[in-house]
N, C-alpha and C. Protein backbone atom coordinates (compact mmCIF):
# COMPACT_ATOMS: atom_id res chain seq x y z
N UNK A 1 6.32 -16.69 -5.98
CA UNK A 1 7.56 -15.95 -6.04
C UNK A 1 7.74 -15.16 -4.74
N UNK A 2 9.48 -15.09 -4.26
CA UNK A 2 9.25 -14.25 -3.06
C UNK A 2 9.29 -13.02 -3.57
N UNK A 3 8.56 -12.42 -2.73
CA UNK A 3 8.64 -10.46 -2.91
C UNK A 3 9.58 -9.90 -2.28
N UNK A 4 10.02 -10.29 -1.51
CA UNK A 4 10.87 -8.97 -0.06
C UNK A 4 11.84 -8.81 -0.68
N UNK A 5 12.84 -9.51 -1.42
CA UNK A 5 14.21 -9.31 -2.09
C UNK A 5 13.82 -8.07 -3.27
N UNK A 6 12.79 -8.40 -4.15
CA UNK A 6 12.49 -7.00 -4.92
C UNK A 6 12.18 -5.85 -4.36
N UNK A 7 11.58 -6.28 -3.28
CA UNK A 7 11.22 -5.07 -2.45
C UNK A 7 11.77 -4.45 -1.83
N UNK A 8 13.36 -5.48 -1.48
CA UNK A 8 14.16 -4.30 -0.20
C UNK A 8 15.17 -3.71 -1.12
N UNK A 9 14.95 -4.20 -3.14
CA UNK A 9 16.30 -3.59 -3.81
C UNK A 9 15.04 -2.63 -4.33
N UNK A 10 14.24 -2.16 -4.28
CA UNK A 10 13.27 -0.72 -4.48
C UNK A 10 13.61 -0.12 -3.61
N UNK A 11 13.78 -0.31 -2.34
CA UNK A 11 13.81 0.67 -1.51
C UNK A 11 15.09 0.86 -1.05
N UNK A 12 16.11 0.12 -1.54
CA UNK A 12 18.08 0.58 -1.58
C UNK A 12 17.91 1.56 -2.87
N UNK A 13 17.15 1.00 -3.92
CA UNK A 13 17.02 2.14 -5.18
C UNK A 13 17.26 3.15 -4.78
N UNK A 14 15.53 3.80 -4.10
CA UNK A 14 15.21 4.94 -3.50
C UNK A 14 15.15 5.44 -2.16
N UNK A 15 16.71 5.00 -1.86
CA UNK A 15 17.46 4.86 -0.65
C UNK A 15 16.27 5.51 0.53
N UNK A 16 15.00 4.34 0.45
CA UNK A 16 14.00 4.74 1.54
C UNK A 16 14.59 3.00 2.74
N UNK A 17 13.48 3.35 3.93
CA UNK A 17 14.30 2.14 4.79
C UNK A 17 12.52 1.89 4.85
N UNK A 18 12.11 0.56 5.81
CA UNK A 18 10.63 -0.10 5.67
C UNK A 18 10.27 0.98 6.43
N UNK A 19 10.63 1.93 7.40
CA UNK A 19 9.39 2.92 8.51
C UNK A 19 9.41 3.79 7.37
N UNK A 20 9.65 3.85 6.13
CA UNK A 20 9.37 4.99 4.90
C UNK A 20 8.13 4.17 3.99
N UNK A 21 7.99 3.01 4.07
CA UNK A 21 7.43 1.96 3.33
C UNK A 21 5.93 1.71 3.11
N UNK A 22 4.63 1.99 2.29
CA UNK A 22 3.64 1.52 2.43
C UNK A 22 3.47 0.26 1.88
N UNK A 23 2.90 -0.61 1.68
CA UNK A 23 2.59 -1.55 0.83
C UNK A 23 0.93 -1.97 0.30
N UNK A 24 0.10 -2.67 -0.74
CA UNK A 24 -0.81 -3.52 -0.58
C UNK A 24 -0.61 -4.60 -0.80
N UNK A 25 -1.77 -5.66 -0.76
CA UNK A 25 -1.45 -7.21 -1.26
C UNK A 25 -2.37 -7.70 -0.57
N UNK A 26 -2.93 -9.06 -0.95
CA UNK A 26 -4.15 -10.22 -0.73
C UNK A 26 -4.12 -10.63 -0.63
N UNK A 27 -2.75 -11.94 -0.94
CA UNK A 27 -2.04 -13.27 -0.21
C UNK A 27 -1.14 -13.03 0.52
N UNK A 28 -0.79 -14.86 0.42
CA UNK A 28 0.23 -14.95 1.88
C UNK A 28 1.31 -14.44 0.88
N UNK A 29 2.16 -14.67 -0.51
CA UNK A 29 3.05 -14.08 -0.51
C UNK A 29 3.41 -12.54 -0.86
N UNK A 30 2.35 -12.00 -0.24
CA UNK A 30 2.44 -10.54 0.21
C UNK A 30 2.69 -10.57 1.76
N UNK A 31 2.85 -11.43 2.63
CA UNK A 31 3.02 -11.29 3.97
C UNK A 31 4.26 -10.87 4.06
N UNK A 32 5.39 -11.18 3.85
CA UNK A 32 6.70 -10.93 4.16
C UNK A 32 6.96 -9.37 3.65
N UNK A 33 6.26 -8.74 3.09
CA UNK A 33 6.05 -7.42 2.86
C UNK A 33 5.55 -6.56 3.32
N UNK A 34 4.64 -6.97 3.31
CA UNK A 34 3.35 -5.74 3.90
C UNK A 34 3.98 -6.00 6.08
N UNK A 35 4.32 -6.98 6.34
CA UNK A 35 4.58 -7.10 7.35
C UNK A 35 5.94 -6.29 8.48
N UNK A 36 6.90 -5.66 7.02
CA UNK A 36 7.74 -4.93 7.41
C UNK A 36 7.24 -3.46 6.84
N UNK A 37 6.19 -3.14 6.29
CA UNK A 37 5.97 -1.84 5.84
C UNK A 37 5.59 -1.01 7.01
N UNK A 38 5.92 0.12 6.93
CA UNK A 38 4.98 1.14 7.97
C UNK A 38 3.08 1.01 7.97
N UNK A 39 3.01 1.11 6.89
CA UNK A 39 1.56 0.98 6.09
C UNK A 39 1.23 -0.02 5.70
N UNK A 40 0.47 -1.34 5.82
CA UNK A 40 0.18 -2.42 5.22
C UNK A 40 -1.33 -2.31 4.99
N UNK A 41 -1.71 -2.47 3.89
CA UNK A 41 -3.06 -2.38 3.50
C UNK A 41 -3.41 -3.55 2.55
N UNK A 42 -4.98 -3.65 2.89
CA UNK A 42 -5.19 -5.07 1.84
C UNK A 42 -6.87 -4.83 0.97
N UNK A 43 -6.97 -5.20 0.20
CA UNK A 43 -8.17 -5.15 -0.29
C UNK A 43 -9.29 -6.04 0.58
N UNK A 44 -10.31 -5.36 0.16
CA UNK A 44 -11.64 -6.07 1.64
C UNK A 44 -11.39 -7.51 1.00
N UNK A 45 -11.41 -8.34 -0.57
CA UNK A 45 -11.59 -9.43 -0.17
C UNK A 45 -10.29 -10.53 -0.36
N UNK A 46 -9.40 -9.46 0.85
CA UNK A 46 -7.68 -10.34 0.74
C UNK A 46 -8.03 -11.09 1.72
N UNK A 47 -7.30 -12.48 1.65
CA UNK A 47 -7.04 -13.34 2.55
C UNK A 47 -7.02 -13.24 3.70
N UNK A 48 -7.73 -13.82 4.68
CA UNK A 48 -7.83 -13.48 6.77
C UNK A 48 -6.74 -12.97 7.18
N UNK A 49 -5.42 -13.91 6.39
CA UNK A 49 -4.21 -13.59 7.60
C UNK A 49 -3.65 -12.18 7.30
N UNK A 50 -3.93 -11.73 5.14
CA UNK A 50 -3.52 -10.32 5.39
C UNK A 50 -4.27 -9.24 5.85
N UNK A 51 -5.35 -9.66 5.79
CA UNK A 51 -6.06 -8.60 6.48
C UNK A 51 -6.00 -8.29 8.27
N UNK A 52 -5.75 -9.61 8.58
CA UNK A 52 -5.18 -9.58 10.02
C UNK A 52 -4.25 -8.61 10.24
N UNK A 53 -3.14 -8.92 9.16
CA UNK A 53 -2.15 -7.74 9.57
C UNK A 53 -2.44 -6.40 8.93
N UNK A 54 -3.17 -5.77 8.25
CA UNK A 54 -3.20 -5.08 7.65
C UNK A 54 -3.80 -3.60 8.88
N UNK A 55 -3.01 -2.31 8.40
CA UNK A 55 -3.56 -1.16 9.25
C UNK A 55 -4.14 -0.85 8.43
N UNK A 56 -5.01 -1.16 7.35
CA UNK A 56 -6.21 -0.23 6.78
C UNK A 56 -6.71 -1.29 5.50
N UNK A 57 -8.04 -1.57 5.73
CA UNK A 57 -8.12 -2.39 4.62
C UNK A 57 -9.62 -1.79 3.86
N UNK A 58 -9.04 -1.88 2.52
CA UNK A 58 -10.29 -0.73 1.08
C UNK A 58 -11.51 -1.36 1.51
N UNK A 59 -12.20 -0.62 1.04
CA UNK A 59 -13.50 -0.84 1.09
C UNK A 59 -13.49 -1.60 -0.59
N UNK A 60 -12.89 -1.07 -1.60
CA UNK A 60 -13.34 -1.27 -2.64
C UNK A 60 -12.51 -2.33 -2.43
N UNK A 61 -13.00 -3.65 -3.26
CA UNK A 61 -12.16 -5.12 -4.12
C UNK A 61 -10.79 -4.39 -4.98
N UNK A 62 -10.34 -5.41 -4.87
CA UNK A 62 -8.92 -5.70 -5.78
C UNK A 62 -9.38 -5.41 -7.49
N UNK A 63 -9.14 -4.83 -8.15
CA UNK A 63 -9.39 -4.70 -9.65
C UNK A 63 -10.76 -3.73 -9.76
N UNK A 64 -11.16 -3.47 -8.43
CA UNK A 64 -12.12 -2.71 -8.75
C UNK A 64 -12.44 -1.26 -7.79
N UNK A 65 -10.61 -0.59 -7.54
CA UNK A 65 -10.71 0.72 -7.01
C UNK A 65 -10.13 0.86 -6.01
N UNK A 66 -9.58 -0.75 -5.30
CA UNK A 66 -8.39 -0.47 -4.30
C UNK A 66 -7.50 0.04 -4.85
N UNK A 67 -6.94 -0.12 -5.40
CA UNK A 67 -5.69 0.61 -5.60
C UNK A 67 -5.60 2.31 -5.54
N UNK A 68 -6.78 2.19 -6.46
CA UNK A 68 -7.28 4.06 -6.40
C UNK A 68 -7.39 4.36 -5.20
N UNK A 69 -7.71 3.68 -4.49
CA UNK A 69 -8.58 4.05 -2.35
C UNK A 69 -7.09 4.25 -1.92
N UNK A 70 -6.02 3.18 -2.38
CA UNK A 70 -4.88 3.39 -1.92
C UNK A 70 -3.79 4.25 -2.04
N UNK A 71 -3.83 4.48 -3.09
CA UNK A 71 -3.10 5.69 -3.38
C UNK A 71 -4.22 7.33 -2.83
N UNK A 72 -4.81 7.41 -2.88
CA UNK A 72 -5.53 8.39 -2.46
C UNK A 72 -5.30 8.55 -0.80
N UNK A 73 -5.31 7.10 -0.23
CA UNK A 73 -5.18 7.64 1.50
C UNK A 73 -3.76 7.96 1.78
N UNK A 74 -2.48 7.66 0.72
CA UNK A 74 -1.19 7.95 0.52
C UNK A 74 -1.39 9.04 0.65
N UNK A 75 -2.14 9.41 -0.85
CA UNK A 75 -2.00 11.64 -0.81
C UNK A 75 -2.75 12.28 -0.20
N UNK A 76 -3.92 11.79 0.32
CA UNK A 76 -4.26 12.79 2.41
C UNK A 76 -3.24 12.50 3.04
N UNK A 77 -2.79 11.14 3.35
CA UNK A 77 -1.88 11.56 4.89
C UNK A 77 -0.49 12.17 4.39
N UNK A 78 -0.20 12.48 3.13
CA UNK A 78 1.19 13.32 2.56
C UNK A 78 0.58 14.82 2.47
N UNK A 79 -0.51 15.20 2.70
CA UNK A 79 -0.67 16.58 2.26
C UNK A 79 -1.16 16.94 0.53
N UNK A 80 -0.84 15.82 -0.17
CA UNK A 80 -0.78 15.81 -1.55
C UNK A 80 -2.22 15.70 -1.92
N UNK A 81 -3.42 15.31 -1.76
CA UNK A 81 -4.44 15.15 -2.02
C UNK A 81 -5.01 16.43 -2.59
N UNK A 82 -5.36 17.51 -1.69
CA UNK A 82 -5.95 18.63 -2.25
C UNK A 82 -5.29 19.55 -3.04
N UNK A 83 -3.87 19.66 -3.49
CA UNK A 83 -3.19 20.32 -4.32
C UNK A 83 -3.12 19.66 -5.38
N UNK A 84 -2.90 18.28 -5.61
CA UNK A 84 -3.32 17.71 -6.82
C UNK A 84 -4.83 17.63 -7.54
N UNK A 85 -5.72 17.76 -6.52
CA UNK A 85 -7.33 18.13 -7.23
C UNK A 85 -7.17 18.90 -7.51
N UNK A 86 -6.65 20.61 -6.76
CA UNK A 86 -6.37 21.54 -7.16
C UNK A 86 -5.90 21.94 -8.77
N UNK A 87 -4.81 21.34 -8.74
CA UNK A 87 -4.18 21.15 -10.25
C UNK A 87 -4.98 20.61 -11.08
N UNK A 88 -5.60 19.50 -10.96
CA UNK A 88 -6.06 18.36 -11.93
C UNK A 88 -7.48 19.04 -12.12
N UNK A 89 -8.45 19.75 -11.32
CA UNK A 89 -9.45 20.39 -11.26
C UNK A 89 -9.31 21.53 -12.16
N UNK A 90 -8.83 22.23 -12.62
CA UNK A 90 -8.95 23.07 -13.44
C UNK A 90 -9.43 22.89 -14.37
């Protein structure tokens, strides 16, 4: 299935443009995505070519904590990380 058409009516949704955009993904039909994102990230055991393109790729596997790695390096580089432990730490 292609992705980019769902992907560019998410981001008319939330009237963001792709330099607002992170993405992940492990195949090729994550390329046409992750390739216009600001952020393209892939799990360590995604496919050569996305990891080729990828600016940051998990340490952890797919199903087993990328996603968590990913959203987490979202809320350091937003500032959001330590105010949400903050909160959630109580």
């Amino acid at each position: 299935e292609d992705k980019l058409p769902a992907a560019q009516e998410m981001l008319a949704e939330l009237k963001l443009d792709w330099h607002q955009a992170a993405g992940i993904g492990d195949d090729w039909p994550d390329l046409p995505v992750l390739r216009r994102c600001q952020l393209a990230c892939a799990p360590v055991q995604a496919h050569i070519e996305v990891r080729n393109i990828a600016h940051f790729i998990t340490q952890q596997p797919g199903g087993a904590g990328a996603a968590r790695e990913f959203c987490d390096l979202l809320l350091g580089a937003s500032g959001s990380y330590v105010k949400l432990l903050d909160r959630y730490g109580q």
